[in-house]
N, C-alpha and C. Protein backbone atom coordinates (compact mmCIF):
# COMPACT_ATOMS: atom_id res chain seq x y z
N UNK A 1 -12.36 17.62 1.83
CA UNK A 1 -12.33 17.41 0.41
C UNK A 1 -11.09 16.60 0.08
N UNK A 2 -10.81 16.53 -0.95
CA UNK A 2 -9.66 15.19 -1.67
C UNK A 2 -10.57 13.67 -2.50
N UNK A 3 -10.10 13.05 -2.44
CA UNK A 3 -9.79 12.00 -3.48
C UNK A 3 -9.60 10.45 -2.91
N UNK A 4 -10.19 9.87 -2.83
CA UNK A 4 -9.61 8.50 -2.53
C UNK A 4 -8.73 7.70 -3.88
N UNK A 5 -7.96 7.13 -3.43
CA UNK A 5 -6.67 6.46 -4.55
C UNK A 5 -7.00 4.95 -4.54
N UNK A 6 -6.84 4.40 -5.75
CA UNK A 6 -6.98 2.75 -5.52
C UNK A 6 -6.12 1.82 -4.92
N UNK A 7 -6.02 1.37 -3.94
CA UNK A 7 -4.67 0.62 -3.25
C UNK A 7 -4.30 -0.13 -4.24
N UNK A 8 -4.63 -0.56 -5.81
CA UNK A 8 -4.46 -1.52 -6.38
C UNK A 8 -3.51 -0.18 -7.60
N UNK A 9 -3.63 0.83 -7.45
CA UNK A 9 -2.76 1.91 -8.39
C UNK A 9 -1.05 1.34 -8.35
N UNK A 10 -0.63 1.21 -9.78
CA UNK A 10 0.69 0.85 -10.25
C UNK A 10 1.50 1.81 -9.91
N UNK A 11 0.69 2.82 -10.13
CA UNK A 11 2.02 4.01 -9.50
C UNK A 11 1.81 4.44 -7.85
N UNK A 12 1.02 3.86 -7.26
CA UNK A 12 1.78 3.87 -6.04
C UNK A 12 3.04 3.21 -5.41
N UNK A 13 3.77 4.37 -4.73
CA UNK A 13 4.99 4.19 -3.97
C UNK A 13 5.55 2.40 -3.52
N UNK A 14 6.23 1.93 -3.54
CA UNK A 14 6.48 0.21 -3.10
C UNK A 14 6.25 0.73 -1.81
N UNK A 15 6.90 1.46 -0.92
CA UNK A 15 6.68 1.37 0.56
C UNK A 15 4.88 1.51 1.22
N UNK A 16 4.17 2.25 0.28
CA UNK A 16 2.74 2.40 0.32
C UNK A 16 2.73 0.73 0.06
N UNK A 17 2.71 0.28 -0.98
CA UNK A 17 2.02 -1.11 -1.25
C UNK A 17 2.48 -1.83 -0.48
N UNK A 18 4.04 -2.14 0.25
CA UNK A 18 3.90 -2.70 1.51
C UNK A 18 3.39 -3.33 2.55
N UNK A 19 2.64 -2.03 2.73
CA UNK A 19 1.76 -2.11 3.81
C UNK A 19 0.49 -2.83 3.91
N UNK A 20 0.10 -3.06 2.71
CA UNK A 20 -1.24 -3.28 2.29
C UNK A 20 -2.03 -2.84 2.58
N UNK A 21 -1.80 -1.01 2.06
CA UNK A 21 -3.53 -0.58 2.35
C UNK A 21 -4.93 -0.73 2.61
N UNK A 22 -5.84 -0.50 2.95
CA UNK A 22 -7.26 -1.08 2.87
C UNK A 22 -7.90 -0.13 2.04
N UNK A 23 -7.52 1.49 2.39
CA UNK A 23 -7.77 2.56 1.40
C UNK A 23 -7.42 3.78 1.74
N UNK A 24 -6.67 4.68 0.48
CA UNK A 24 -5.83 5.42 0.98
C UNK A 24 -6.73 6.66 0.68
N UNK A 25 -6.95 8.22 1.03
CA UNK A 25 -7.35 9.55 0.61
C UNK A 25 -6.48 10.42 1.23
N UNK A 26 -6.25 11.07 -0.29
CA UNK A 26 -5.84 12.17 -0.46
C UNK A 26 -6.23 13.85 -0.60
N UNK A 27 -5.57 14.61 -0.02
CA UNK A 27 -6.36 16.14 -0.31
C UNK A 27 -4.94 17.08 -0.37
N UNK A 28 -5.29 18.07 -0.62
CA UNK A 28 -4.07 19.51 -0.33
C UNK A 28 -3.30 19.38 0.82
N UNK A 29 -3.82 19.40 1.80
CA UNK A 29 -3.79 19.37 3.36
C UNK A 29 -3.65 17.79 4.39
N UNK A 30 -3.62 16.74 3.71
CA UNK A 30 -3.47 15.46 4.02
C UNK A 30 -3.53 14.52 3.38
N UNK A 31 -2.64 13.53 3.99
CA UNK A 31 -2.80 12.03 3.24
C UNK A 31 -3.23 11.50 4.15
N UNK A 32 -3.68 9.98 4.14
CA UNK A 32 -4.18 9.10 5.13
C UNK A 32 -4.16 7.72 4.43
N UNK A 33 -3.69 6.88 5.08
CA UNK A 33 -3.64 5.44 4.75
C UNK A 33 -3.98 4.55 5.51
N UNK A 34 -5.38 4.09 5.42
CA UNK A 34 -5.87 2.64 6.46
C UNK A 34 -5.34 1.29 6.20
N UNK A 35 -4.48 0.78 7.00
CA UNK A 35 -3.99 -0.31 6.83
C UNK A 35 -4.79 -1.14 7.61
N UNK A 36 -5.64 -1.01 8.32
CA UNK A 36 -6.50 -2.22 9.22
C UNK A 36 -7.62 -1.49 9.87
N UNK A 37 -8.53 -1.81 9.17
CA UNK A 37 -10.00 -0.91 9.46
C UNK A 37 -10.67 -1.52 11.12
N UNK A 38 -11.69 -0.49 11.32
CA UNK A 38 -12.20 -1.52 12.93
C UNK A 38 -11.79 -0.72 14.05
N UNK A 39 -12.86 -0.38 14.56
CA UNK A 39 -12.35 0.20 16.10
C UNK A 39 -11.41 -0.68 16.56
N UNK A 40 -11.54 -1.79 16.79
CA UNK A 40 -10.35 -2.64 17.88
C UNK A 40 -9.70 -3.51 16.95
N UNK A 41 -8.19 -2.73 17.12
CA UNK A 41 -7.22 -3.35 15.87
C UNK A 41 -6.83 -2.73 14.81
N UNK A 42 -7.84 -1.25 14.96
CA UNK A 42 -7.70 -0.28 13.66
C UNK A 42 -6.01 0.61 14.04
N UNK A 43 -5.95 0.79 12.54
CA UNK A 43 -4.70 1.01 12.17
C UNK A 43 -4.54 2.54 10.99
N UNK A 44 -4.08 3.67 11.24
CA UNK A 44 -3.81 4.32 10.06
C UNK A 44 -2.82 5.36 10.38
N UNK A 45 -2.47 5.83 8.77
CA UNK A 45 -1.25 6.15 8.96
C UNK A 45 -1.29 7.70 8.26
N UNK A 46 -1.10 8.90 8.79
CA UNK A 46 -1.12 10.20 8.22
C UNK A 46 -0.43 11.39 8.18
N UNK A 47 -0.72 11.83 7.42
CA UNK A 47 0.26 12.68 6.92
C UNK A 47 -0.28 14.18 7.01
N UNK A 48 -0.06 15.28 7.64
CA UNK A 48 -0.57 16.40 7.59
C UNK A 48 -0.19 17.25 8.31
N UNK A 49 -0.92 18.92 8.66
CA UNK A 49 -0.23 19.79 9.09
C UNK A 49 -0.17 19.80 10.81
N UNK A 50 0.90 20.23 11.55
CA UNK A 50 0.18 20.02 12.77
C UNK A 50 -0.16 21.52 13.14
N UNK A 51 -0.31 22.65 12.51
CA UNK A 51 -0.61 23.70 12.91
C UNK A 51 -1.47 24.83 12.11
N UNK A 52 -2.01 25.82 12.50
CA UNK A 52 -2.66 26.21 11.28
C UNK A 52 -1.84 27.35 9.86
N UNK A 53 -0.26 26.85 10.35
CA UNK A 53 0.16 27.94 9.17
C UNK A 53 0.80 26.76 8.31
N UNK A 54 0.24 25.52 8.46
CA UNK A 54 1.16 24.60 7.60
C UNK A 54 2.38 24.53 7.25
N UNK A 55 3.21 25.13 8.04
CA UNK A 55 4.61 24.75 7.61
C UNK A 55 5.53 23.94 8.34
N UNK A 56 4.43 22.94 9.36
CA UNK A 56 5.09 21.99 10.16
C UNK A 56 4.70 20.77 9.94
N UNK A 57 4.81 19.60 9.48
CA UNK A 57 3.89 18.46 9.43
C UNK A 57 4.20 17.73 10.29
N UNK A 58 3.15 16.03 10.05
CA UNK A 58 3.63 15.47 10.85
C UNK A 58 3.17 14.30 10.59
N UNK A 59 4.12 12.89 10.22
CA UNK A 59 3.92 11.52 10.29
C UNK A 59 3.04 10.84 10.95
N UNK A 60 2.23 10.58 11.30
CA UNK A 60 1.69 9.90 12.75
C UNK A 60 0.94 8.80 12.06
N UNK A 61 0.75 7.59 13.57
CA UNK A 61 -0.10 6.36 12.97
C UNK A 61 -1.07 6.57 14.32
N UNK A 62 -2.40 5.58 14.14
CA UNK A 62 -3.57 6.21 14.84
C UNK A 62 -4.09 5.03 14.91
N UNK A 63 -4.27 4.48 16.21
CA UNK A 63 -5.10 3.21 16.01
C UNK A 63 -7.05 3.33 16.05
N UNK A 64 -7.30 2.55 16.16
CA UNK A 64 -8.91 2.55 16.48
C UNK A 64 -9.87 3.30 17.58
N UNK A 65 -8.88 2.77 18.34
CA UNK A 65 -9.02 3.75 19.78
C UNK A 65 -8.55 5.19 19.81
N UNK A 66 -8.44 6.08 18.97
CA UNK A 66 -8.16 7.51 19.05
C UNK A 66 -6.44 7.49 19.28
N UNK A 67 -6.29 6.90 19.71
CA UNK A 67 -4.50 7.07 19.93
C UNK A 67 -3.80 7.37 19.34
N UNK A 68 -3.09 8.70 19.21
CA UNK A 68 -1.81 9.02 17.77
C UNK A 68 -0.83 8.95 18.35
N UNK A 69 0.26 8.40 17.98
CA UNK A 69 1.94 8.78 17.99
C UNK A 69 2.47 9.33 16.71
N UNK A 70 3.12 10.56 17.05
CA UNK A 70 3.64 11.12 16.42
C UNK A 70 4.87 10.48 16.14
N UNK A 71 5.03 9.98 14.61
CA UNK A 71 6.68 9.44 14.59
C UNK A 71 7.65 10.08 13.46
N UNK A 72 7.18 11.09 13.31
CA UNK A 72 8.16 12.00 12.27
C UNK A 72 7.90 13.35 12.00
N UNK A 73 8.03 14.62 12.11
CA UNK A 73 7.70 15.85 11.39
C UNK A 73 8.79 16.58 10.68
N UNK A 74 8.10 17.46 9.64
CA UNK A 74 8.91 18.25 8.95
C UNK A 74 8.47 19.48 8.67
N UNK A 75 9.24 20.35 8.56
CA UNK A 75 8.77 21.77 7.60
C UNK A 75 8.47 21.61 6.45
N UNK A 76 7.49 21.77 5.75
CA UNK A 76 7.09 21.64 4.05
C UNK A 76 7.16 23.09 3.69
């Protein structure tokens, strides 16, 4: 469940518009931002829990091919 956001929204973040989204969704439990759609070449960027008591998150980008690197977490 969640919400998709318009990449073209004024009040999104400058570092979001940056990037040039393709399309971003939102929920309780995650964000997600496609910056380059496509199995080969795909690109996205997310935000969510890495465990099931949510109090750990975690940055990661994900290409097309299933691949995540984790490049940031926090306690929320």
């Amino acid at each position: 469940m969640g919400a998709d956001v318009s990449v073209n929204d004024a009040a999104l973040p400058q570092i979001v518009r940056e990037v040039h989204p393709v399309q971003i969704h939102v929920a309780t439990n995650h964000a997600w931002v496609l910056v380059r759609g496509g199995h080969i070449g795909g690109l996205a960027i997310i935000w969510e829990p890495r465990d099931e008591t949510q109090t750990n998150w975690a940055l990661s980008i994900t290409d097309g091919e299933g691949k995540n690197d984790v490049v940031y977490t926090a306690s929320r």
